[in-house]
Protein backbone atom coordinates (compact mmCIF):
# COMPACT_ATOMS: atom_id res chain seq x y z
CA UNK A 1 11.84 -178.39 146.23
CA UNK A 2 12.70 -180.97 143.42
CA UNK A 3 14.12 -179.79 140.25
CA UNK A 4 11.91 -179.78 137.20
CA UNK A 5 13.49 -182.87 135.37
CA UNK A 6 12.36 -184.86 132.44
CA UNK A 7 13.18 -186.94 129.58
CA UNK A 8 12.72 -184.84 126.21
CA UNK A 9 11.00 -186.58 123.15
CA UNK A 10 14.88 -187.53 122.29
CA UNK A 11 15.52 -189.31 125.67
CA UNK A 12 17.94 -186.10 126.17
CA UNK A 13 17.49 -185.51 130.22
CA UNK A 14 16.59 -181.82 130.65
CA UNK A 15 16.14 -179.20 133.26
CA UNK A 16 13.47 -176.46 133.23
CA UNK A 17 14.49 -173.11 135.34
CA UNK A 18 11.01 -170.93 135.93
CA UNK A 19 11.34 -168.14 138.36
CA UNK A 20 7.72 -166.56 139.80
CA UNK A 21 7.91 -163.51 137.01
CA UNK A 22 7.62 -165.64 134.09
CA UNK A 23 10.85 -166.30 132.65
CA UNK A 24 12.52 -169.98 132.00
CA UNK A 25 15.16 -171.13 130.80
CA UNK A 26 16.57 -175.03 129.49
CA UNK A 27 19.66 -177.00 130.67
CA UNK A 28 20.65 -180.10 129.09
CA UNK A 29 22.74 -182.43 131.16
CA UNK A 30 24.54 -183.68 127.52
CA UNK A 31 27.36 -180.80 127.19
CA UNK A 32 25.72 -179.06 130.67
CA UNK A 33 24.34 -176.63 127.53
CA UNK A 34 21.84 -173.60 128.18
CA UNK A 35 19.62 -174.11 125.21
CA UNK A 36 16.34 -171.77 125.43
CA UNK A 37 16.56 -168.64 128.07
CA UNK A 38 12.57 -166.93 127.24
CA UNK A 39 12.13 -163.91 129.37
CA UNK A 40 8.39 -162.66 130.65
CA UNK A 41 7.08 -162.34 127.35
CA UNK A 42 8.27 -165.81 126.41
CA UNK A 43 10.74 -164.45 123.72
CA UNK A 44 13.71 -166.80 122.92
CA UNK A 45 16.64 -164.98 123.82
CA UNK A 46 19.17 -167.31 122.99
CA UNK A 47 19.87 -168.62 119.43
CA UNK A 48 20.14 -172.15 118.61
CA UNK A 49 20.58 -173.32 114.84
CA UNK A 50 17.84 -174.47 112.98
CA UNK A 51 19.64 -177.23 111.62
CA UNK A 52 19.90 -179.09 115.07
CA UNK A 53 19.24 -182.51 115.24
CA UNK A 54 17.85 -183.01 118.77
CA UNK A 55 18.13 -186.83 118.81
CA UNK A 56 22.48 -187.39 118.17
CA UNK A 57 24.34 -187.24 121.12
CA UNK A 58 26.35 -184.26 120.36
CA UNK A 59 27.10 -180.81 120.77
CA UNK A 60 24.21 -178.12 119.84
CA UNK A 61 24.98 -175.79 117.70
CA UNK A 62 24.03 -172.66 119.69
CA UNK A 63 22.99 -172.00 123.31
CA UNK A 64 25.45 -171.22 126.06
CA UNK A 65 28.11 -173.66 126.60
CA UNK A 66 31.33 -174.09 128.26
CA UNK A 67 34.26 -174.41 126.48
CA UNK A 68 37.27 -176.21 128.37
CA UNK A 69 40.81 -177.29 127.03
CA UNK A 70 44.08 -177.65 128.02
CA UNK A 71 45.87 -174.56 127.45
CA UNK A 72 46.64 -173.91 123.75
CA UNK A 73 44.55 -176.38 122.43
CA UNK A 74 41.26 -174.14 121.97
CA UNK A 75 42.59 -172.25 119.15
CA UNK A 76 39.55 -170.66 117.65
CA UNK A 77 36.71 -171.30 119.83
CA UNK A 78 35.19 -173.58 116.74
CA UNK A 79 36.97 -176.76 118.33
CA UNK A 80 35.57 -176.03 121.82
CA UNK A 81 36.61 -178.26 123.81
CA UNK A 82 35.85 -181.42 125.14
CA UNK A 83 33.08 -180.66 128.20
CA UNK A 84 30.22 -179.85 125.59
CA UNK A 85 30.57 -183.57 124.39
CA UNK A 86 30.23 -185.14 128.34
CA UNK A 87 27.11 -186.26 129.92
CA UNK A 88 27.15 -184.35 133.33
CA UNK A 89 25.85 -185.17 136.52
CA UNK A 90 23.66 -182.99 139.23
CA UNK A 91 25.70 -181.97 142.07
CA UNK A 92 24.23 -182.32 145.43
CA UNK A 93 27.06 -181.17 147.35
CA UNK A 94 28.37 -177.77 145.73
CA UNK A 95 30.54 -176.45 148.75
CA UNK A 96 32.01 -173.69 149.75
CA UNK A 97 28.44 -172.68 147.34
CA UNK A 98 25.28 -172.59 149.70
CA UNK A 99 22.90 -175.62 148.36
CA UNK A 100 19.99 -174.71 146.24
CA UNK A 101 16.38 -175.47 147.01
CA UNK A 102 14.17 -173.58 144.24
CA UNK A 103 13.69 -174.17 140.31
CA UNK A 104 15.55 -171.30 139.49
CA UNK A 105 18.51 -172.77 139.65
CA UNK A 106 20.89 -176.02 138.95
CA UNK A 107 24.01 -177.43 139.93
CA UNK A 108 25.82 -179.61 137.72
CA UNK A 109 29.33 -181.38 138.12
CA UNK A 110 31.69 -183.39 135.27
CA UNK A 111 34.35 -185.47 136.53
CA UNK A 112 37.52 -186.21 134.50
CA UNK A 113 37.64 -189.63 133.12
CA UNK A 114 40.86 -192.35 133.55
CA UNK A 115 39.97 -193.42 129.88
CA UNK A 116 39.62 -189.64 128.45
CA UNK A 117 43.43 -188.64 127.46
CA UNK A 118 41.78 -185.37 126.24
CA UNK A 119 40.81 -184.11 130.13
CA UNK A 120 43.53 -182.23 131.54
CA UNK A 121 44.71 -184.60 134.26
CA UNK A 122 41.94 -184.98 137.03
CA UNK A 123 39.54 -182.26 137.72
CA UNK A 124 36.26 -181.56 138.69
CA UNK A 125 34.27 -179.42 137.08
CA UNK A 126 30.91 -177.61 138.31
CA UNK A 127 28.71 -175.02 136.88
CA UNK A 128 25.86 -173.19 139.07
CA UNK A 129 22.81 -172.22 136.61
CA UNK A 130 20.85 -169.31 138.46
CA UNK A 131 17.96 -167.67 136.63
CA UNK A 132 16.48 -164.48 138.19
CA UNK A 133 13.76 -162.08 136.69
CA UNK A 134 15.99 -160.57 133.32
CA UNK A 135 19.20 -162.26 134.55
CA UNK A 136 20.86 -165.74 133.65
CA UNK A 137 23.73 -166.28 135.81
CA UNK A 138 26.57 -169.25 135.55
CA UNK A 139 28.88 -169.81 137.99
CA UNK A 140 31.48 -172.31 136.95
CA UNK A 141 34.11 -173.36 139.04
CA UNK A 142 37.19 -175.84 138.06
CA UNK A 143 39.06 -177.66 140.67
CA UNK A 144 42.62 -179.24 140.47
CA UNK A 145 42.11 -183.61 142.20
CA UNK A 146 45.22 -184.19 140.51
CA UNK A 147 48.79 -184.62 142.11
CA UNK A 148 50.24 -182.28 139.68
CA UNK A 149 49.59 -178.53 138.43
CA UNK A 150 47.81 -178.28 135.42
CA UNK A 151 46.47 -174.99 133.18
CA UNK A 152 43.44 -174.33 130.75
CA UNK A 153 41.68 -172.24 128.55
CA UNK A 154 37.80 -171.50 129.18
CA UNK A 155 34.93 -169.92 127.67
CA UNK A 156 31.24 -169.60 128.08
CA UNK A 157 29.84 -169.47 124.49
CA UNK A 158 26.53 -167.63 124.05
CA UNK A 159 25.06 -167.51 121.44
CA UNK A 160 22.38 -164.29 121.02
CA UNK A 161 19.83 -164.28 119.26
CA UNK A 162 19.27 -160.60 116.81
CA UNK A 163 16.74 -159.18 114.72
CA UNK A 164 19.78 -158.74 111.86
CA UNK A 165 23.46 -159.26 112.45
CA UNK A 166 23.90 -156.10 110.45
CA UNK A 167 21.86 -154.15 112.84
CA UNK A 168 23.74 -154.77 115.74
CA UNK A 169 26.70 -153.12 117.68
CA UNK A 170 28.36 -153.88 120.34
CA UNK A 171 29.90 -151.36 123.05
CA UNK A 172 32.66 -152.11 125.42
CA UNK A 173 35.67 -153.28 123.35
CA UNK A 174 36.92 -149.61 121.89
CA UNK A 175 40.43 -149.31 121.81
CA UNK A 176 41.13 -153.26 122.96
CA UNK A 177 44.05 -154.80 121.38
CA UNK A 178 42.42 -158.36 119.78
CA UNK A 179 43.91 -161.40 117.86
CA UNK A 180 41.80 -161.90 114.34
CA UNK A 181 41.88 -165.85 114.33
CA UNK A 182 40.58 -165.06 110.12
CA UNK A 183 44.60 -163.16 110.11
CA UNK A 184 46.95 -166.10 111.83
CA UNK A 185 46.12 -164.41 114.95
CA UNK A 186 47.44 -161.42 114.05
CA UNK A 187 47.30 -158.72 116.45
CA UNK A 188 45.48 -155.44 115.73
CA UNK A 189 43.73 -152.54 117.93
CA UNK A 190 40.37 -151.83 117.40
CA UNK A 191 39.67 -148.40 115.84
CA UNK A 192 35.97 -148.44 115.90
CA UNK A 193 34.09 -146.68 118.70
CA UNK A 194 31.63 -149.74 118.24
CA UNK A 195 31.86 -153.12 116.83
CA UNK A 196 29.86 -153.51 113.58
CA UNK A 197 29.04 -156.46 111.33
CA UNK A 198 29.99 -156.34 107.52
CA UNK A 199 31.26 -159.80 107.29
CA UNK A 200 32.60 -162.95 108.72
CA UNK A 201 34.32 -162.34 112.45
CA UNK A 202 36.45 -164.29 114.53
CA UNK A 203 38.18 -162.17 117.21
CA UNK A 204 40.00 -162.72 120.59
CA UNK A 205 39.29 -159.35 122.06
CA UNK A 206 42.14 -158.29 125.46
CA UNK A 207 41.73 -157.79 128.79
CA UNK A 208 37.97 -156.62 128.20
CA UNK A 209 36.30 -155.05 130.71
CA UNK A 210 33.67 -156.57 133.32
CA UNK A 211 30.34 -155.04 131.43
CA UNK A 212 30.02 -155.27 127.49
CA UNK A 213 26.94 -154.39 125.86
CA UNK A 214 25.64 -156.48 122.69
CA UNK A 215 22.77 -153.64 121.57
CA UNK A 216 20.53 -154.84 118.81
CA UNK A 217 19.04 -152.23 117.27
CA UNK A 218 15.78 -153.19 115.31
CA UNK A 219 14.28 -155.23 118.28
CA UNK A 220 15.02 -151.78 120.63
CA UNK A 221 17.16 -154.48 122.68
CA UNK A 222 20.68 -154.49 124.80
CA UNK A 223 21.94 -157.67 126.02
CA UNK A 224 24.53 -157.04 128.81
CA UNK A 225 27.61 -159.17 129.06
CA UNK A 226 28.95 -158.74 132.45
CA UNK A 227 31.97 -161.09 133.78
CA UNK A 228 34.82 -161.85 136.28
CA UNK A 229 37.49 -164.37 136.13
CA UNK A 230 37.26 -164.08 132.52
CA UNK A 231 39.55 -161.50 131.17
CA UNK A 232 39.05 -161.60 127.34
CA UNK A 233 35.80 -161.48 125.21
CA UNK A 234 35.43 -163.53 122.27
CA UNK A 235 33.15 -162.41 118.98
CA UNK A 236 32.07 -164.82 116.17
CA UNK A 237 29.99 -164.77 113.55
CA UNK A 238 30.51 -166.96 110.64
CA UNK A 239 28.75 -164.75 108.08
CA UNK A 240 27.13 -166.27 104.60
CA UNK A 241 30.26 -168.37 103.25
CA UNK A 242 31.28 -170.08 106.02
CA UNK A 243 27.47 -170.31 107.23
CA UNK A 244 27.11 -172.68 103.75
CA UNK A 245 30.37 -174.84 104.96
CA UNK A 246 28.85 -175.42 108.53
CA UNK A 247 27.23 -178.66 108.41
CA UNK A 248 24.69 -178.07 111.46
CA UNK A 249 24.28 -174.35 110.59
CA UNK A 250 21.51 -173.30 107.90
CA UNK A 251 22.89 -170.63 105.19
CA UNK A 252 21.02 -167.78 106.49
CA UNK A 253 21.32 -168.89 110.55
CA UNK A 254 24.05 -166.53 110.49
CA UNK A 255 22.02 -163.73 109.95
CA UNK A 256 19.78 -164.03 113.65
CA UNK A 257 22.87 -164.39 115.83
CA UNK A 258 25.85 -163.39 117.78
CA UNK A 259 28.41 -165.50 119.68
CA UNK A 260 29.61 -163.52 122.66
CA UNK A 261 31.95 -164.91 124.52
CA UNK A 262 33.47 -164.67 128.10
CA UNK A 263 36.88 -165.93 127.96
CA UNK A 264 40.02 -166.67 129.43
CA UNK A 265 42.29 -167.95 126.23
CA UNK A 266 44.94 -165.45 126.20
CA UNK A 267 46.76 -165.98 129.59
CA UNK A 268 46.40 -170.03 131.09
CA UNK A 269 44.59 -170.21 134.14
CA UNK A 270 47.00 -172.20 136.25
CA UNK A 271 45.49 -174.57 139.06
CA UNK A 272 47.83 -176.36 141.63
CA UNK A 273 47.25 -179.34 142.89
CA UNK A 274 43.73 -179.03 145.55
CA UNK A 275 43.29 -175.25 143.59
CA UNK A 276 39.74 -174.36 142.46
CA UNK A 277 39.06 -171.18 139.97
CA UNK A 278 36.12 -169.85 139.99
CA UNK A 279 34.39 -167.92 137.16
CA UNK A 280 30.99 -165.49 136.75
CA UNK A 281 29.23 -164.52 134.24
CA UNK A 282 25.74 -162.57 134.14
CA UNK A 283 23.62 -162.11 131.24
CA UNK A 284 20.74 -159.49 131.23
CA UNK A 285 18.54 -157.54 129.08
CA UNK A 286 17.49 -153.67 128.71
CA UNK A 287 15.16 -152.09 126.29
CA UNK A 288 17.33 -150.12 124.20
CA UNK A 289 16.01 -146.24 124.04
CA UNK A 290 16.89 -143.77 120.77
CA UNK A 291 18.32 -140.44 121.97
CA UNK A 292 19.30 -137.64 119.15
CA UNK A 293 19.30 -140.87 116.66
CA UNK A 294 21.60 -143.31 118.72
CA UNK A 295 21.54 -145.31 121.18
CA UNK A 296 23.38 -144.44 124.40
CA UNK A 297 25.43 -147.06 125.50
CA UNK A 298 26.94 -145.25 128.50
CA UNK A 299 23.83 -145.85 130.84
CA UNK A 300 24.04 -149.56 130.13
CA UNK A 301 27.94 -149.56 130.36
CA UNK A 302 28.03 -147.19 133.33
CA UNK A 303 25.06 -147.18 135.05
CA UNK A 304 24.81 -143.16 134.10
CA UNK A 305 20.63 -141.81 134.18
């Protein structure tokens, strides 16, 4: 079955996901970016900046990307990387991975470049796209064609969108020991029993477990992070200042999302040379239900009825 490919009014090429309940979702093949994920109802789930301008060659602010540097060079998750700037390539051949033959899903490949001194060394890179009925999955995988061992960061950036930043909480990273990147990376351990918004956040959160939930309270909504491979969890949100300072962010952008972020920044994944690593990453949603006045987190966290 052929993949649902065409040029946009841009000349960006793009890749509609449908599944047979109704949901969709949009890959670029600039930056291999996720940039609208609508679920039955055709609500955008994703946030991407209303400031975007569609026809440069560059980056969108928003989505889900992938975020992939040599090893201390992605800092705060603001410099990203160098993958979300590539044009990638479908992959016809995504061994060991079973080939596709739907429009639910997408495999994409970027190959390191002799003239890009950025890449580190020679690698491929390939990212699976799967949508299911309430469920975006991305698989990426990272393979070592060089003659020498080499290690990276990574991070899929998603960017939610939320009824009001201020209205949202998110379960899962209690008691976590995190770097602030708005403190020199100072190291603290959070105290909350959930993550609130009051102001601007930029946060490296530790060995965080496999499920977090992101639970947005004035839409009734949970979006659930779950993750392997990918042993941190990053949280940003720029908040009014910074918003203003952003040049493809509008002032009040900040207020209608949440970058959540699977991660693996603290400890470098190391590849020999012929090594792949291989990441997941699973993105859901769940109505959110009020019991005594709050929401209970522990049946999204732990599957508890």
């Amino acid at each position: 079955m052929p993949l649902n490919t065409f040029q946009d009014k841009d000349g960006l090429p793009r890749i509609i996901l449908t599944e047979p309940k109704g949901s969709s979702a949009e890959v670029l093949l600039y930056g291999g970016q996720i940039v609208s994920w609508k679920n039955q109802r055709k609500e955008e789930l994703l946030f991407v900046s209303s400031k975007t301008n569609w026809k440069q060659h560059k980056a969108i602010r928003g989505g889900i990307s992938a975020c992939f540097a040599r090893f201390g060079d992605l800092g705060s998750l603001e410099q990203h990387g160098f993958a979300r700037n590539r044009m990638w390539s479908l992959d016809w051949n995504p061994s060991p991975l079973p080939p596709i033959d739907n429009q639910s899903s997408v495999d994409l490949i970027l190959k390191s470049t002799g003239v890009d001194l950025k890449t580190p060394r020679s690698f491929e890179f390939r990212l699976r796209i799967s949508l299911i009925a309430g469920k975006l999955i991305l698989i990426p995988r990272i393979r070592n064609t060089d003659n020498k061992a080499f290690s990276f960061s990574f991070a899929l950036c998603n960017f939610l969108s939320v009824s009001d930043i201020s209205e949202v909480r998110i379960e899962g990273l209690e008691t976590l020991d995190y770097f602030d990147n708005l403190m020199n990376r100072t190291r603290f351990t959070e105290q909350a029993d959930a993550l609130t918004f009051d102001g601007e956040m930029d946060r490296v959160y530790l060995n965080s477990p496999t499920k977090i939930a992101i639970i947005d309270h004035e839409k009734k909504r949970t979006f659930v992070l779950q993750k392997k491979g990918m042993p941190d969890a990053v949280v940003w949100n720029p908040w009014g200042k910074k918003a203003k300072a952003i040049p493809d962010l509008a002032d009040d952008d900040y207020k209608i999302m949440i970058c959540m972020s699977s991660a693996a920044i603290d400890t470098p994944i190391l590849l020999k040379p012929s090594e792949e690593w291989m990441g997941y990453q699973e993105l859901s949603t769940v109505s959110s239900s009020y019991c005594s006045g709050q929401l209970d987190p522990r049946k999204v966290l732990y599957g508890l009825h």
